[in-house]
PDB file of N, CA and C in Angstrom:
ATOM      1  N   UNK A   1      28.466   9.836 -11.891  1.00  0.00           N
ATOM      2  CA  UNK A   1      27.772   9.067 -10.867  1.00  0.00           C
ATOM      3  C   UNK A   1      26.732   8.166 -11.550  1.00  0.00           C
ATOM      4  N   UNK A   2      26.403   7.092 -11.001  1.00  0.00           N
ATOM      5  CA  UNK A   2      25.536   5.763 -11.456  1.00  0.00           C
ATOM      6  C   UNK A   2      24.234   6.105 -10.689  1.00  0.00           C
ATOM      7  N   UNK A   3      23.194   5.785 -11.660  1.00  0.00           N
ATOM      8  CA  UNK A   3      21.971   6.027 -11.457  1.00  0.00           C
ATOM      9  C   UNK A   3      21.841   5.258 -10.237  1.00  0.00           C
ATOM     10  N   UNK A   4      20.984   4.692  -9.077  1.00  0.00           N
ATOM     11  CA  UNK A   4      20.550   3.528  -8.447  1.00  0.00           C
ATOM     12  C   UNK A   4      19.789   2.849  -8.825  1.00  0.00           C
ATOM     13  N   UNK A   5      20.680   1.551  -8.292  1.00  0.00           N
ATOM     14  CA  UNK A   5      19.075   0.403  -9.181  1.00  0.00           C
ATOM     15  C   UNK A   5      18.113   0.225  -8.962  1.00  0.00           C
ATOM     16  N   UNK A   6      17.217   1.097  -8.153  1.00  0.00           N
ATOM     17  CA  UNK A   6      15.672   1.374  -8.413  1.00  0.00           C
ATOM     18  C   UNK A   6      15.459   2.096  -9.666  1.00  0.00           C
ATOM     19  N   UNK A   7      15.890   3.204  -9.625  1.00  0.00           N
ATOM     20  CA  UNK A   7      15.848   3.867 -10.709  1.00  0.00           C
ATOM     21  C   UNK A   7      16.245   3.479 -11.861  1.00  0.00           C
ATOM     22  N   UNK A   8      14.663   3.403 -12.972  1.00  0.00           N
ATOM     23  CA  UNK A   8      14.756   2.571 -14.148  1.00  0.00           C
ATOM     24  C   UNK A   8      13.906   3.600 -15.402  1.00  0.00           C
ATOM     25  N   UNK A   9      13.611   4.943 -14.814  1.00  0.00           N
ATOM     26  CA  UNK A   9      12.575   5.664 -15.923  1.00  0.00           C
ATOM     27  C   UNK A   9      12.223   7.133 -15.242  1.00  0.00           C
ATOM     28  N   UNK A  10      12.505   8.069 -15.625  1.00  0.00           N
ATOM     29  CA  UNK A  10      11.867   9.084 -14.932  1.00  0.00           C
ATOM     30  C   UNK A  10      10.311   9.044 -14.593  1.00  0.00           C
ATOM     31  N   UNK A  11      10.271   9.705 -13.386  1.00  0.00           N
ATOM     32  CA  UNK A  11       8.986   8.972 -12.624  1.00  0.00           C
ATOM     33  C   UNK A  11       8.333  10.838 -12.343  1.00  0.00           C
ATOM     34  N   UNK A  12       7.293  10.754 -13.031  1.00  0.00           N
ATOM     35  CA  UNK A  12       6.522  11.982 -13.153  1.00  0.00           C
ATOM     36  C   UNK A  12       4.979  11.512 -12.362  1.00  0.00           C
ATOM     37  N   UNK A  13       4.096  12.752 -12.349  1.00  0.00           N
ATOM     38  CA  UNK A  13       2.702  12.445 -11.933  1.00  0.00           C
ATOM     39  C   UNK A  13       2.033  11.845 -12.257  1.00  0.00           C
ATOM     40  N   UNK A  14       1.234  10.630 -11.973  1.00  0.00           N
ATOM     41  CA  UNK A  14       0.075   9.549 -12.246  1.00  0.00           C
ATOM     42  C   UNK A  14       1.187   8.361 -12.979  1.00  0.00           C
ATOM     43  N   UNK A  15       2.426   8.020 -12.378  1.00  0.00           N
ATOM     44  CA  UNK A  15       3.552   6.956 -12.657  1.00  0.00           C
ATOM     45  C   UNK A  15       2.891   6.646 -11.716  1.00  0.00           C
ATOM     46  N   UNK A  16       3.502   5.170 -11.627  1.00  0.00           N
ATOM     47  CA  UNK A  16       2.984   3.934 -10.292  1.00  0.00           C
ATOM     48  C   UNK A  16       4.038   3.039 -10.471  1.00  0.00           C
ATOM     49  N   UNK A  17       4.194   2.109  -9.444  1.00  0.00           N
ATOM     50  CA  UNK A  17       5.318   1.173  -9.384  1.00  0.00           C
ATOM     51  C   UNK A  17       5.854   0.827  -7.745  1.00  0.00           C
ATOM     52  N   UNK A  18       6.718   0.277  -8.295  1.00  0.00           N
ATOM     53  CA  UNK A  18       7.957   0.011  -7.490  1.00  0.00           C
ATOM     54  C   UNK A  18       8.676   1.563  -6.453  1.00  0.00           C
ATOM     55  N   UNK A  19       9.300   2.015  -7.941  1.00  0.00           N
ATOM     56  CA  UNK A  19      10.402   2.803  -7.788  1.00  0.00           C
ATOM     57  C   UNK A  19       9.524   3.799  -7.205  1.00  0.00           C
ATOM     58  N   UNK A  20       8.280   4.373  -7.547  1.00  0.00           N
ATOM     59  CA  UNK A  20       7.474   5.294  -7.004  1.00  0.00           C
ATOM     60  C   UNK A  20       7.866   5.424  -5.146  1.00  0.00           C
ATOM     61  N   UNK A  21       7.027   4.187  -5.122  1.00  0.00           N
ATOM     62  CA  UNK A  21       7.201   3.678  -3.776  1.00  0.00           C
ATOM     63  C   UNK A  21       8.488   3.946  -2.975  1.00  0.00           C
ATOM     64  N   UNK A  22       9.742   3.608  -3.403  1.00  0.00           N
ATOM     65  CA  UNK A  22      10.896   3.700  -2.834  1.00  0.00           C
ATOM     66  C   UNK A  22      11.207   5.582  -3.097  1.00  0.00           C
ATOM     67  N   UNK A  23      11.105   6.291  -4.131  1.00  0.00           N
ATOM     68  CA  UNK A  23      11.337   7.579  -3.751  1.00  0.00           C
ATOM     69  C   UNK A  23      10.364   8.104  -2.606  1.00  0.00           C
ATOM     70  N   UNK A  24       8.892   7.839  -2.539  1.00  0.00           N
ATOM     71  CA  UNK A  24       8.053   8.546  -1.232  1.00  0.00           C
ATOM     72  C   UNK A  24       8.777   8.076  -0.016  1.00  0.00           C
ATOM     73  N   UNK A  25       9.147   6.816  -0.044  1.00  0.00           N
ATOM     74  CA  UNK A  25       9.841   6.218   1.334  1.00  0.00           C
ATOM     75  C   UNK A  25      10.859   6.980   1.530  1.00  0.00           C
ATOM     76  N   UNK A  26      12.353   7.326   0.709  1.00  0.00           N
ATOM     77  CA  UNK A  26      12.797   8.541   0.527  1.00  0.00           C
ATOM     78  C   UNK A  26      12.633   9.504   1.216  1.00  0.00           C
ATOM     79  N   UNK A  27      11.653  10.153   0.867  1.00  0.00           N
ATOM     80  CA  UNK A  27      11.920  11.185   0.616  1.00  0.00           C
ATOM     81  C   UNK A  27      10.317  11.803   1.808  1.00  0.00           C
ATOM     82  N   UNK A  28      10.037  10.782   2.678  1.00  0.00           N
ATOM     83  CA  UNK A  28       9.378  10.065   4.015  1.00  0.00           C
ATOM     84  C   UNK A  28       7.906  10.875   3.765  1.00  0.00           C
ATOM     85  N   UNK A  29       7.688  10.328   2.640  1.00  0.00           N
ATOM     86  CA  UNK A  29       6.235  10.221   2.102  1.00  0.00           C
ATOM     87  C   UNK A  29       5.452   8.906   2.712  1.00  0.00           C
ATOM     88  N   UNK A  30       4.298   8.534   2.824  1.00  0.00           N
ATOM     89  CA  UNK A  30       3.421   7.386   2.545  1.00  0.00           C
ATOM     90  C   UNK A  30       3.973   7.025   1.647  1.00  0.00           C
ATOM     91  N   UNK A  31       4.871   5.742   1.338  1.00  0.00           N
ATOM     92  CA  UNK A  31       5.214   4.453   0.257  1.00  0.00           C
ATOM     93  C   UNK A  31       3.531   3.902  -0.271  1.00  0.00           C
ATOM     94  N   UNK A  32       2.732   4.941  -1.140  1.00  0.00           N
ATOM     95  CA  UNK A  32       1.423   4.364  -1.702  1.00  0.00           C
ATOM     96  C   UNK A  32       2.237   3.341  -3.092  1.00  0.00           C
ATOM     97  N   UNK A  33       2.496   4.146  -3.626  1.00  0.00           N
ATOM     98  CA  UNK A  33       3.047   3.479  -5.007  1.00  0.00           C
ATOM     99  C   UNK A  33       2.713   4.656  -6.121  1.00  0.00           C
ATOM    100  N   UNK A  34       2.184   5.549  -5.955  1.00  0.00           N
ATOM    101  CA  UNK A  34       1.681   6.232  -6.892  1.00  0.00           C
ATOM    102  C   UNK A  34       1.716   7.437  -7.273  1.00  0.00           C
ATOM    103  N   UNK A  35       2.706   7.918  -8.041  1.00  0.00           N
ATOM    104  CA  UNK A  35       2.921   9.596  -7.998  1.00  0.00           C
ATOM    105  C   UNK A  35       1.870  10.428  -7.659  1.00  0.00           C
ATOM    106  N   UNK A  36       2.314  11.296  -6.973  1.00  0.00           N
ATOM    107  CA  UNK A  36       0.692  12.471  -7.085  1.00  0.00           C
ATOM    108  C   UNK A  36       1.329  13.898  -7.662  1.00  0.00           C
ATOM    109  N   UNK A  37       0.450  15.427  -7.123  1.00  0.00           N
ATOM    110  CA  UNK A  37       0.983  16.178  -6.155  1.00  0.00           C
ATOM    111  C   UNK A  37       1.848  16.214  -5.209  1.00  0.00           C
ATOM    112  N   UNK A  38       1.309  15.284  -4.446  1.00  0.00           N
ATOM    113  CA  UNK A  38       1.867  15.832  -3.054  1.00  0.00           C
ATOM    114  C   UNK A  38       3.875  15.217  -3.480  1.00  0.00           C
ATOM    115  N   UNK A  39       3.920  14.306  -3.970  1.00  0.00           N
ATOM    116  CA  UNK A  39       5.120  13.899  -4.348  1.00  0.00           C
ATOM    117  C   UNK A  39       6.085  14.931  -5.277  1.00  0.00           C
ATOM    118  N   UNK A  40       5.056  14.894  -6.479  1.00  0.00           N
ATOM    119  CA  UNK A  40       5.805  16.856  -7.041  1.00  0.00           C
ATOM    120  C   UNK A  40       6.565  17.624  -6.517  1.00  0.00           C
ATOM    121  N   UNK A  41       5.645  17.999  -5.676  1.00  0.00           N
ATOM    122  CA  UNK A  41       5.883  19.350  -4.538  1.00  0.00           C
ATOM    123  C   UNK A  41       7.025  19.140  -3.763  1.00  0.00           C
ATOM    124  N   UNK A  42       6.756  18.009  -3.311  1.00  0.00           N
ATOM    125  CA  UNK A  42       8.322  17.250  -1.871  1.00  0.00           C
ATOM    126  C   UNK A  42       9.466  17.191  -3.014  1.00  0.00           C
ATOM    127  N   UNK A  43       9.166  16.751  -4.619  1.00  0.00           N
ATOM    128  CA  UNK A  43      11.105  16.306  -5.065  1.00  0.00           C
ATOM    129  C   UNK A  43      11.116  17.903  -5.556  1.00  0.00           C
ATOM    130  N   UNK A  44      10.443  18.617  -6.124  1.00  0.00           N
ATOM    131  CA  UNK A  44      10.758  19.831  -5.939  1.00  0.00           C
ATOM    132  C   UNK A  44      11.675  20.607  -4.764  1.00  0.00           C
ATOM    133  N   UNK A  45      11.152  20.108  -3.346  1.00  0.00           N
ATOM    134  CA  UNK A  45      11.630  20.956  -2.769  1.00  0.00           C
ATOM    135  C   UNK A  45      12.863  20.288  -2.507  1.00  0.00           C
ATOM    136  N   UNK A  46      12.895  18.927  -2.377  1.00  0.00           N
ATOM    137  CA  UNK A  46      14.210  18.104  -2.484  1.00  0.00           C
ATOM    138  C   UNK A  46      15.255  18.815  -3.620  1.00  0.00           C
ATOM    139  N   UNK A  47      14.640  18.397  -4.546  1.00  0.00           N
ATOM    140  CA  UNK A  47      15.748  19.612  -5.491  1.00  0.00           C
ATOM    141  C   UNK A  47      16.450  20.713  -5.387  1.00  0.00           C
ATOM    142  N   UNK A  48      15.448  21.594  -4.614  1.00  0.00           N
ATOM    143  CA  UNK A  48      16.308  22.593  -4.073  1.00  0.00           C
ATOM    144  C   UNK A  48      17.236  22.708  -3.718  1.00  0.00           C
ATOM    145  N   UNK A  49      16.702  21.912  -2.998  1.00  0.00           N
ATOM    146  CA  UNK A  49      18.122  21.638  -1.750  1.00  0.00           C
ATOM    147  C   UNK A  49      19.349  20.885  -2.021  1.00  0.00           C
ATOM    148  N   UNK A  50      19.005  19.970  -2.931  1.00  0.00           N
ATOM    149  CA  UNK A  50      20.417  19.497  -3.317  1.00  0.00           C
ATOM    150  C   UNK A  50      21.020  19.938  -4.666  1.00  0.00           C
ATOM    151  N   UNK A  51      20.332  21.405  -5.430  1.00  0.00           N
ATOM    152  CA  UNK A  51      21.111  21.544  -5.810  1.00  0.00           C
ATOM    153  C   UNK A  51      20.926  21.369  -7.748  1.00  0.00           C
ATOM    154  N   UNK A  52      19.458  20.474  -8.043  1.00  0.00           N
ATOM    155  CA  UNK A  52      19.499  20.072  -9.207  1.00  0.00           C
ATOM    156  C   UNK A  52      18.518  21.028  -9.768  1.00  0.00           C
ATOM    157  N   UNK A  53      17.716  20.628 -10.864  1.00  0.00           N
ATOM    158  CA  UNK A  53      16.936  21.838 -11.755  1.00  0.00           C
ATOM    159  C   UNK A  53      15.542  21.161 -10.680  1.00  0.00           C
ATOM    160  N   UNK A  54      14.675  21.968 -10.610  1.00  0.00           N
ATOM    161  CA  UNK A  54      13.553  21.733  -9.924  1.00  0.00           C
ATOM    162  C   UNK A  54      12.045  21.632 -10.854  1.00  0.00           C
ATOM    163  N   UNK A  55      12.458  20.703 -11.397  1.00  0.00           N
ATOM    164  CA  UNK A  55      11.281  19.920 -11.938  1.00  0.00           C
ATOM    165  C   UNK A  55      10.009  19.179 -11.158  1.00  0.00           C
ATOM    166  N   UNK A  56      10.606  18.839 -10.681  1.00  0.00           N
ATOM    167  CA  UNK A  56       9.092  17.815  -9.892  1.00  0.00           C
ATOM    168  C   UNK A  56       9.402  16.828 -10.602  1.00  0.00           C
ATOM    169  N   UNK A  57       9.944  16.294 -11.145  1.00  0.00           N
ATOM    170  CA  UNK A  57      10.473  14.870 -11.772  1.00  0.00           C
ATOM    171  C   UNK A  57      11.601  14.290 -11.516  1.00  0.00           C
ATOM    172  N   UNK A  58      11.174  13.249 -11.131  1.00  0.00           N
ATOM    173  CA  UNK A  58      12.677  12.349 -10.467  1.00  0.00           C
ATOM    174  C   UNK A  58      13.699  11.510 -11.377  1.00  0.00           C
ATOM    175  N   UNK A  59      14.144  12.453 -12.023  1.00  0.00           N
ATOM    176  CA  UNK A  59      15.676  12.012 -13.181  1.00  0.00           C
ATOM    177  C   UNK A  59      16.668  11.779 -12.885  1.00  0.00           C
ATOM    178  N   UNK A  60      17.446  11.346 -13.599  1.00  0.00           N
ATOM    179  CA  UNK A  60      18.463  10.984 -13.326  1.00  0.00           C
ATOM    180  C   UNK A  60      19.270  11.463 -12.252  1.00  0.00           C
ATOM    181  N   UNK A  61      19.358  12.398 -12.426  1.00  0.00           N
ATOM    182  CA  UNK A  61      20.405  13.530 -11.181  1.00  0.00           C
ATOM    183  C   UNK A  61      19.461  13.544  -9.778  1.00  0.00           C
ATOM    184  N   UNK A  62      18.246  13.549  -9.974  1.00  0.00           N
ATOM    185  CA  UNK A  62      17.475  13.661  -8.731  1.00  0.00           C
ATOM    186  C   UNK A  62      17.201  11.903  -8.217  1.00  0.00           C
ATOM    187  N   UNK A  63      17.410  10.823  -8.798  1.00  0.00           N
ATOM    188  CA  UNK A  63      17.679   9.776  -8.259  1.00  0.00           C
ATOM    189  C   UNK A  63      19.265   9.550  -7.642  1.00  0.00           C
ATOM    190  N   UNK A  64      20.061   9.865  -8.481  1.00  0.00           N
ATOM    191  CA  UNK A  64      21.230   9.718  -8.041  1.00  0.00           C
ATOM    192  C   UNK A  64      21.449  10.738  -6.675  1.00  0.00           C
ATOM    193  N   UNK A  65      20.753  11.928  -6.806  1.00  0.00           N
ATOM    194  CA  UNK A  65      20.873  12.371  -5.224  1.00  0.00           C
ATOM    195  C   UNK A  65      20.393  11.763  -3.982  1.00  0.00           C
ATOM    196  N   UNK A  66      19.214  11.114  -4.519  1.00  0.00           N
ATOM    197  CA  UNK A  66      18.698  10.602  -3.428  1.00  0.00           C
ATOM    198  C   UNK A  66      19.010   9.289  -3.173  1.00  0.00           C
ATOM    199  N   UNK A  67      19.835   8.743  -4.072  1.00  0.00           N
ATOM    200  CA  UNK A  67      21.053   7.457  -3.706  1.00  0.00           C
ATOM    201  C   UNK A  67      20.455   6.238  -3.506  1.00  0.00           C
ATOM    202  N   UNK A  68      21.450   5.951  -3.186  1.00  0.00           N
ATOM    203  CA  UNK A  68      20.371   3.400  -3.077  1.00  0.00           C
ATOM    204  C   UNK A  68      20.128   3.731  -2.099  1.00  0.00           C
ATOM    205  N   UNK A  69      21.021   4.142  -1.121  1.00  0.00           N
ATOM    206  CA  UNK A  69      20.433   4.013   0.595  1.00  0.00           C
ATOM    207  C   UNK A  69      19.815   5.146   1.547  1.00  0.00           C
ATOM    208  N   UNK A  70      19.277   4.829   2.272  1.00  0.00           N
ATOM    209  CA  UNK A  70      18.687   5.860   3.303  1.00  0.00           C
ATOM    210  C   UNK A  70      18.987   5.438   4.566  1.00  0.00           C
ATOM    211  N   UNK A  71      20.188   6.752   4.802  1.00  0.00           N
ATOM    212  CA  UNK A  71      20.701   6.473   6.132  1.00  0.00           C
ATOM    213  C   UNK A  71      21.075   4.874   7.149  1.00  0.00           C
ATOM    214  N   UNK A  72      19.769   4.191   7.261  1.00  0.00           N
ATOM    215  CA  UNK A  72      19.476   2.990   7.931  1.00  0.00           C
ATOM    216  C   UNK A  72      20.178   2.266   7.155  1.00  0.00           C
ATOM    217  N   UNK A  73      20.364   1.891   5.686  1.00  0.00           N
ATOM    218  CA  UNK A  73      21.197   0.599   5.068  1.00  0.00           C
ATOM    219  C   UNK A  73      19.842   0.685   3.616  1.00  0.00           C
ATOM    220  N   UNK A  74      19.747   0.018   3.118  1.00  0.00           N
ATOM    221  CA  UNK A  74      19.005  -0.942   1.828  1.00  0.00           C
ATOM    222  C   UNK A  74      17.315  -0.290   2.840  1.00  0.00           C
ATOM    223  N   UNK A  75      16.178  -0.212   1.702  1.00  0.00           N
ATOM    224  CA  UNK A  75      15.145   0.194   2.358  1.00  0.00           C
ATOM    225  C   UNK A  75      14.475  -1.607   2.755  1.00  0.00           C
ATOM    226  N   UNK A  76      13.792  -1.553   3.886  1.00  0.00           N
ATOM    227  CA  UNK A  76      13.278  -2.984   3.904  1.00  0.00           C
ATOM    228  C   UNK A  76      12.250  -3.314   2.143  1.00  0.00           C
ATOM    229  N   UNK A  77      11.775  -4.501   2.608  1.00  0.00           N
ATOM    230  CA  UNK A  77      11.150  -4.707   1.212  1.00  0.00           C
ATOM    231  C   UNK A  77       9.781  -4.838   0.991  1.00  0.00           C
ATOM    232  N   UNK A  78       9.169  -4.484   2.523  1.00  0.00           N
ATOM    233  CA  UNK A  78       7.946  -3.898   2.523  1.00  0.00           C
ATOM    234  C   UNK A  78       7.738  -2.650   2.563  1.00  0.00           C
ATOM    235  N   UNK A  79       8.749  -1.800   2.483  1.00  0.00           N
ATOM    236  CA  UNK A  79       8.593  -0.038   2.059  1.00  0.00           C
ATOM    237  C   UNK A  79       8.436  -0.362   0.590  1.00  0.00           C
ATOM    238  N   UNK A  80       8.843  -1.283  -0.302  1.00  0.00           N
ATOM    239  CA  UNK A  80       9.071  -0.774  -1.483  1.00  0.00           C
ATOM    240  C   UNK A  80       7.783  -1.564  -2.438  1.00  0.00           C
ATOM    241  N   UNK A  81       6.983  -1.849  -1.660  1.00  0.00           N
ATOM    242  CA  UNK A  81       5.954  -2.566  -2.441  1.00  0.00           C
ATOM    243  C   UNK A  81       4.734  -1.169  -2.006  1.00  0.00           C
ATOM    244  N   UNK A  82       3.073  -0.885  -2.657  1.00  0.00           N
ATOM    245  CA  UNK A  82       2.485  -0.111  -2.027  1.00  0.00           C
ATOM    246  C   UNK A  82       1.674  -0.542  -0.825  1.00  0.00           C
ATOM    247  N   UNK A  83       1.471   0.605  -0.551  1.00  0.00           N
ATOM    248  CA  UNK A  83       1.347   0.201   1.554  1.00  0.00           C
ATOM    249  C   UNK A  83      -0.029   0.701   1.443  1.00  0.00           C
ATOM    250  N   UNK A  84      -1.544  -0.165   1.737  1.00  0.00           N
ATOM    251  CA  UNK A  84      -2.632   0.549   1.611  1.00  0.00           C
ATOM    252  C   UNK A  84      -3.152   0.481   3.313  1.00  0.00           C
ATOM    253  N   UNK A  85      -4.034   0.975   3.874  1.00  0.00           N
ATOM    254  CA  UNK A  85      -4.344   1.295   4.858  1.00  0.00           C
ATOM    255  C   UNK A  85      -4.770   0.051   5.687  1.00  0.00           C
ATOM    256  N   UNK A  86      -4.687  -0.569   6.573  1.00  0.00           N
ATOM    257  CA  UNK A  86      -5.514  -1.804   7.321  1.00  0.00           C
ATOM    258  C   UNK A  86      -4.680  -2.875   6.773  1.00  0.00           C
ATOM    259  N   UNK A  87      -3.819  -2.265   6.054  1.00  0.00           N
ATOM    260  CA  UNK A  87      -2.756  -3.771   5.751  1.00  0.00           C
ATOM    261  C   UNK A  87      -1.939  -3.749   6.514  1.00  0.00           C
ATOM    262  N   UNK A  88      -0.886  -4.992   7.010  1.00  0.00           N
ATOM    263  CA  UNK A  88      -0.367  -4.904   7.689  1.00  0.00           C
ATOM    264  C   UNK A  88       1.446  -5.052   8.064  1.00  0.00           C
ATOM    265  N   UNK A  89       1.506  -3.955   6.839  1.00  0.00           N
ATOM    266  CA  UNK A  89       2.517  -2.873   6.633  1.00  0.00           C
ATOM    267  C   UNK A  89       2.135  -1.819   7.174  1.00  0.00           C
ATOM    268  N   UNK A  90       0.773  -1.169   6.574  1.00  0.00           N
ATOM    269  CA  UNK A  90       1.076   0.299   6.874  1.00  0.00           C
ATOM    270  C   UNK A  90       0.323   0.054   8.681  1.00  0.00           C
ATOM    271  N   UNK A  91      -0.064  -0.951   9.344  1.00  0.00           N
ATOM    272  CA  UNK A  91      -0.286  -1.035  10.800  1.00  0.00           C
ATOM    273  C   UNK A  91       0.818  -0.617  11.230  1.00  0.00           C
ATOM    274  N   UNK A  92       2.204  -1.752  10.567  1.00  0.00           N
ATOM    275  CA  UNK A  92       3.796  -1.797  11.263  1.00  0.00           C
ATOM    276  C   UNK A  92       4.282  -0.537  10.734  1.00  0.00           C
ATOM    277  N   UNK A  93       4.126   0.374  10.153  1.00  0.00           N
ATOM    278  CA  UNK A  93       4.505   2.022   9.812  1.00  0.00           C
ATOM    279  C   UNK A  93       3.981   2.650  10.937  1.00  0.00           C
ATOM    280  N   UNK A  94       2.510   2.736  10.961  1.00  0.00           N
ATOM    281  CA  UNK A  94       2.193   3.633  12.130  1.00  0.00           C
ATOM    282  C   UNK A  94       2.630   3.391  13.872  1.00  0.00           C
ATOM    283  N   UNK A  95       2.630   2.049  13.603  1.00  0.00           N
ATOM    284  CA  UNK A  95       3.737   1.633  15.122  1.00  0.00           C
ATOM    285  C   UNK A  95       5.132   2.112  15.321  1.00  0.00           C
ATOM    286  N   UNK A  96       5.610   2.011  13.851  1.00  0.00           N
ATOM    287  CA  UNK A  96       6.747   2.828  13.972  1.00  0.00           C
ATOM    288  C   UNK A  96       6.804   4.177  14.509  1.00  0.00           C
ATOM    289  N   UNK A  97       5.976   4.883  14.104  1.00  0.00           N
ATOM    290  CA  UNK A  97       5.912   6.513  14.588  1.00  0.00           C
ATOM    291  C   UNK A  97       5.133   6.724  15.534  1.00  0.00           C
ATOM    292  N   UNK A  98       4.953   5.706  16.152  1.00  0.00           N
ATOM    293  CA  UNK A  98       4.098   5.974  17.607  1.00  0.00           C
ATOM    294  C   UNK A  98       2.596   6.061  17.246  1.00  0.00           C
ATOM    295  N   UNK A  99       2.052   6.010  16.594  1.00  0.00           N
ATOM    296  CA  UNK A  99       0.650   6.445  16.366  1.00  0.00           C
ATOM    297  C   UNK A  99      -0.454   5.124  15.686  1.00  0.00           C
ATOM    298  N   UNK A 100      -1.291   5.486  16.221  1.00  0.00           N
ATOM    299  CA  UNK A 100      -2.431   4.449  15.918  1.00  0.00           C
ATOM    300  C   UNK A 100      -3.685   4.322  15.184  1.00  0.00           C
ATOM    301  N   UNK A 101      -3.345   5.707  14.600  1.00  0.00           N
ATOM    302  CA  UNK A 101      -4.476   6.193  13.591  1.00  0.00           C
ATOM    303  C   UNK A 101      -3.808   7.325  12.735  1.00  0.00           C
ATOM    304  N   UNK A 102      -4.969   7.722  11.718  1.00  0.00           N
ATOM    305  CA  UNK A 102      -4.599   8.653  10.616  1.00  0.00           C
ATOM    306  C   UNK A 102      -4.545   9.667  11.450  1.00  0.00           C
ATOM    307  N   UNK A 103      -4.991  10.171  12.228  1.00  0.00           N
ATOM    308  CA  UNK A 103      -4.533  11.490  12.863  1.00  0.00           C
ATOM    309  C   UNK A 103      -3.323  10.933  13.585  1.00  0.00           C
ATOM    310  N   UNK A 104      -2.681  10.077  14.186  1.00  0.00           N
ATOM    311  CA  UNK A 104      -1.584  10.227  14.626  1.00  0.00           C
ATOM    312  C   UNK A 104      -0.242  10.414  13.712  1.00  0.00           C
ATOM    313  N   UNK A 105      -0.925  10.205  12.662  1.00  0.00           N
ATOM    314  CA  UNK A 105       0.389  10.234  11.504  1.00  0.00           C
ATOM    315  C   UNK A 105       0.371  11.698  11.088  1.00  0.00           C
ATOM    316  N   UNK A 106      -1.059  12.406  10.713  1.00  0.00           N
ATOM    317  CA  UNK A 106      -0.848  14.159  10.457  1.00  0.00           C
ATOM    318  C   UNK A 106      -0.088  14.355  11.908  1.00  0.00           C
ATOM    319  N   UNK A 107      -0.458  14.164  13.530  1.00  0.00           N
ATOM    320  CA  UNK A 107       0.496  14.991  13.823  1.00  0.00           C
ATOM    321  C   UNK A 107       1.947  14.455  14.174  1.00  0.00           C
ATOM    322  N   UNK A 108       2.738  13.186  13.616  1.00  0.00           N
ATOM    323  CA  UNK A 108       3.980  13.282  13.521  1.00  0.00           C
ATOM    324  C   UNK A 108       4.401  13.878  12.360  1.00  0.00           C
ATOM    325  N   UNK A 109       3.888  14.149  11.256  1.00  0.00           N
ATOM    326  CA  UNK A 109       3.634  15.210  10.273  1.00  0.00           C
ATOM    327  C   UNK A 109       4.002  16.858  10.765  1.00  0.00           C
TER     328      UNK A 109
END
């Protein structure tokens, strides 16, 4: 199987980018841009589940699981840039999920 063409480098904690961005979108994180924790923890548990070694690092096999597309088609191309708060991306995110503030996003969470 072929890597996807986001995927250009294994993407570990305190990475930033692009590709960052498009695995949290993934994997329906906040698209910040910026590995953390909290990202660790989620391809970890992603791993599990599909099956690969559970690193917390998004390699080869754990990009290729999580594939070019998500469900919907190609991710738009404002998921894949970082989304900071009062911009107006992450406004059109929280409209998406119904909510109008940071607490409306913990509780579609």
């Amino acid at each position: 199987m072929n890597a996807p063409t986001w995927w250009h480098r294994p993407i570990v904690d305190g990475d930033k980018g692009r590709d960052v961005a498009i695995v949290q979108r993934k994997l329906g994180l906040l698209p910040t841009g910026t590995a953390d924790a909290v990202l660790s923890i989620t391809v970890r548990g992603y791993q599990k589940g599909v099956g690969v070694p559970q690193t917390g690092v998004v390699d080869e096999p754990t990009a290729c699981a999580l594939g070019e597309q998500e469900g919907f088609g190609l991710l738009p191309a404002w998921w894949t840039e970082p989304v900071y708060p009062e911009s107006e991306e992450y406004l059109h995110a929280l409209r998406l999920l119904g909510a109008t503030d940071v607490a409306g996003v913990k509780r579609f969470q």
